[in-house]
Protein backbone atom coordinates (compact mmCIF):
# COMPACT_ATOMS: atom_id res chain seq x y z
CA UNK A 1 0.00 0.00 0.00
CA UNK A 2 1.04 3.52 -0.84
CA UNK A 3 -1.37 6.00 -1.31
CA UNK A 4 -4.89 6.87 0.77
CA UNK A 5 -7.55 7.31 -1.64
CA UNK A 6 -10.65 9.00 -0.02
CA UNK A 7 -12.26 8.68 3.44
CA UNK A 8 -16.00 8.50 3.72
CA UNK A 9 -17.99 10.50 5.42
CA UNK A 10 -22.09 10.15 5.25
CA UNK A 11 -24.19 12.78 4.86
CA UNK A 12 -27.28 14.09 4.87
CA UNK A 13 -27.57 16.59 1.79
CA UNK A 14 -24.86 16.05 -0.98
CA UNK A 15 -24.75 19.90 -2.46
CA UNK A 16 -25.29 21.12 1.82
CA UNK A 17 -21.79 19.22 2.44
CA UNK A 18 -20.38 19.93 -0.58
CA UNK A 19 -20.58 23.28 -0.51
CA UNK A 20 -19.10 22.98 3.24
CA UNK A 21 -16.32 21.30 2.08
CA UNK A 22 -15.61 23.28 -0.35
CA UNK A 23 -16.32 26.89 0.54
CA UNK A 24 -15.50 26.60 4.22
CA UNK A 25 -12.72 24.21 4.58
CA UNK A 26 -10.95 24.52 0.80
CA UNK A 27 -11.31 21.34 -0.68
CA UNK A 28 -11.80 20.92 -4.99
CA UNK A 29 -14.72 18.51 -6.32
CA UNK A 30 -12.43 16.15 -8.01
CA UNK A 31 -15.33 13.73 -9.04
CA UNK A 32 -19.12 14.18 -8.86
CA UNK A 33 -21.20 11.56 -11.13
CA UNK A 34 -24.69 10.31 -10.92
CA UNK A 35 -27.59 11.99 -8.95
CA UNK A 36 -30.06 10.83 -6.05
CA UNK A 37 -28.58 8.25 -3.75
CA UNK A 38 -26.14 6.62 -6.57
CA UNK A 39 -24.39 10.27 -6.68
CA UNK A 40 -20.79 9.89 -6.44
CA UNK A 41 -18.92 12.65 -4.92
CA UNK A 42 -15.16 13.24 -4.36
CA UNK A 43 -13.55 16.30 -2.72
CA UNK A 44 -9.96 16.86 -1.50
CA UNK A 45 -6.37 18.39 -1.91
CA UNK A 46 -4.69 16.49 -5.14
CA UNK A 47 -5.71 12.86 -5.19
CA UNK A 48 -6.35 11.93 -1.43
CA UNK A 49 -9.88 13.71 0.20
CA UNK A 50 -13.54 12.34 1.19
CA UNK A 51 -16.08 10.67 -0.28
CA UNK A 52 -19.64 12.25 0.58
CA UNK A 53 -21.87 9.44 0.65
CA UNK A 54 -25.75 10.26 1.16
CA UNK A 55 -27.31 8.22 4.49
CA UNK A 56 -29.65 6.38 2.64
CA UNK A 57 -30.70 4.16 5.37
CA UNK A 58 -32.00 5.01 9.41
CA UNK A 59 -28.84 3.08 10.88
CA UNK A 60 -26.73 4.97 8.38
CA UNK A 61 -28.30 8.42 9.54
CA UNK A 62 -28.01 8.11 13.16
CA UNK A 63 -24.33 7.86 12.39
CA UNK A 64 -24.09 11.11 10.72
CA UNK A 65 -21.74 13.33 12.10
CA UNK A 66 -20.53 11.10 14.64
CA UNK A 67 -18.98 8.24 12.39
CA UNK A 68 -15.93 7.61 15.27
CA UNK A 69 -17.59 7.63 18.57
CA UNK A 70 -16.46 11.11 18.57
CA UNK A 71 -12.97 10.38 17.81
CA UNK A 72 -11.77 12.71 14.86
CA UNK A 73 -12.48 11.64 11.26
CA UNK A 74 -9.98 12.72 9.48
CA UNK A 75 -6.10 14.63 10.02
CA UNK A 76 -5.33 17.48 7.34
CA UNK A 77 -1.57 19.00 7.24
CA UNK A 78 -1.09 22.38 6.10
CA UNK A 79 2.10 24.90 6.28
CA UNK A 80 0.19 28.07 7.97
CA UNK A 81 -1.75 26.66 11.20
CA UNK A 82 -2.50 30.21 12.26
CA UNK A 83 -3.29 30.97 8.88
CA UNK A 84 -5.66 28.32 9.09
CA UNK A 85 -7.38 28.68 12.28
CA UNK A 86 -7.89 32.76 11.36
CA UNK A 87 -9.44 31.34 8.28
CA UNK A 88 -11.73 28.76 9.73
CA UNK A 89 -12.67 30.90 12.30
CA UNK A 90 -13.80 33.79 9.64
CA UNK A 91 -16.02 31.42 7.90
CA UNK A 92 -17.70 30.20 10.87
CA UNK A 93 -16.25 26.51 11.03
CA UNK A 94 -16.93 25.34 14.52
CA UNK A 95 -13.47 25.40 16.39
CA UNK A 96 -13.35 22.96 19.21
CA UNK A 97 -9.76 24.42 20.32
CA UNK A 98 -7.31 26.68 20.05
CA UNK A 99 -3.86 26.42 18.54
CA UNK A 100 -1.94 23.70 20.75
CA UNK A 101 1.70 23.04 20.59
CA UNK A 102 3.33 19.42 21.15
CA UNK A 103 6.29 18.39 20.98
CA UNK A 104 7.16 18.90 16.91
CA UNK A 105 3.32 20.20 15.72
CA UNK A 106 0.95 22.40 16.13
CA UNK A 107 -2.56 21.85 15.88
CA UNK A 108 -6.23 22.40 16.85
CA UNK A 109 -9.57 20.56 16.18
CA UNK A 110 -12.42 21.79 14.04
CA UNK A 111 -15.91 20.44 13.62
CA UNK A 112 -17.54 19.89 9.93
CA UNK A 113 -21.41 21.02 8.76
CA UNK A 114 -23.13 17.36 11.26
CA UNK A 115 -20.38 17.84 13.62
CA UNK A 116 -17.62 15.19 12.86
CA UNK A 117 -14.44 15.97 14.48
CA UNK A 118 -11.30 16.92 12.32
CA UNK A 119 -7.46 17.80 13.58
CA UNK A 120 -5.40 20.39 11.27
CA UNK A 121 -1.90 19.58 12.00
CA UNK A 122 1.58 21.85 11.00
CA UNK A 123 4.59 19.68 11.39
CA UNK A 124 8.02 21.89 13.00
CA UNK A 125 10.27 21.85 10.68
CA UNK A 126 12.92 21.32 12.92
CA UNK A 127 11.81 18.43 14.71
CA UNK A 128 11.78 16.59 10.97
């Protein structure tokens, strides 16, 4: 194994989470095909991102936006973590915390549109 494709994460409205995704947290549509439930939709940075995948089922649904137990879904790296968190913040992303420093990163957790966790993470550069 080499490469992580996408991650799914189910939700409610495609074009609601979509837009999320994209207008709030950055991410490109790099595939969107079909409509209704058989709707395939890919976001992300280059090739790696999320799969949106519609709740089509009650058991699927009850999951929605809490897909971990409330462990985070997903870790994003970026190069500007204050950058970042100024940005989030201005769009009215749900931070859970501000900018923490361990040993060699920095990072915080946000919450998406139904509430799954995330963790934005800048590596130090000189604890590489």
């Amino acid at each position: 194994m080499k490469t992580l494709g996408r991650i799914v994460i189910l939700v409610n409205d495609y074009d609601e989470a979509a837009n999320f995704y994209r207008d709030k947290l950055g991410l490109d549509t790099l595939f969107d095909a079909g409509e209704g439930a058989r709707r395939f939709l890919h976001l992300g940075f280059g090739q790696g991102g999320v799969w949106l995948l519609l709740a089509d089922s009650a058991e699927a649904r009850a999951r929605v936006g809490n897909q971990t137990g409330g462990q985070p879904v997903g870790v994003v790296y970026t190069d500007d973590i204050h950058g970042d968190f100024a940005r989030l913040a201005d769009k009215g992303v749900k931070i859970a915390e501000t900018v923490q420093s361990d040993e060699g990163s920095f990072h915080f957790r946000f919450h998406d549109l139904y509430g799954n966790q995330w963790v934005l993470v800048q590596l130090d550069a000189s604890a590489r």
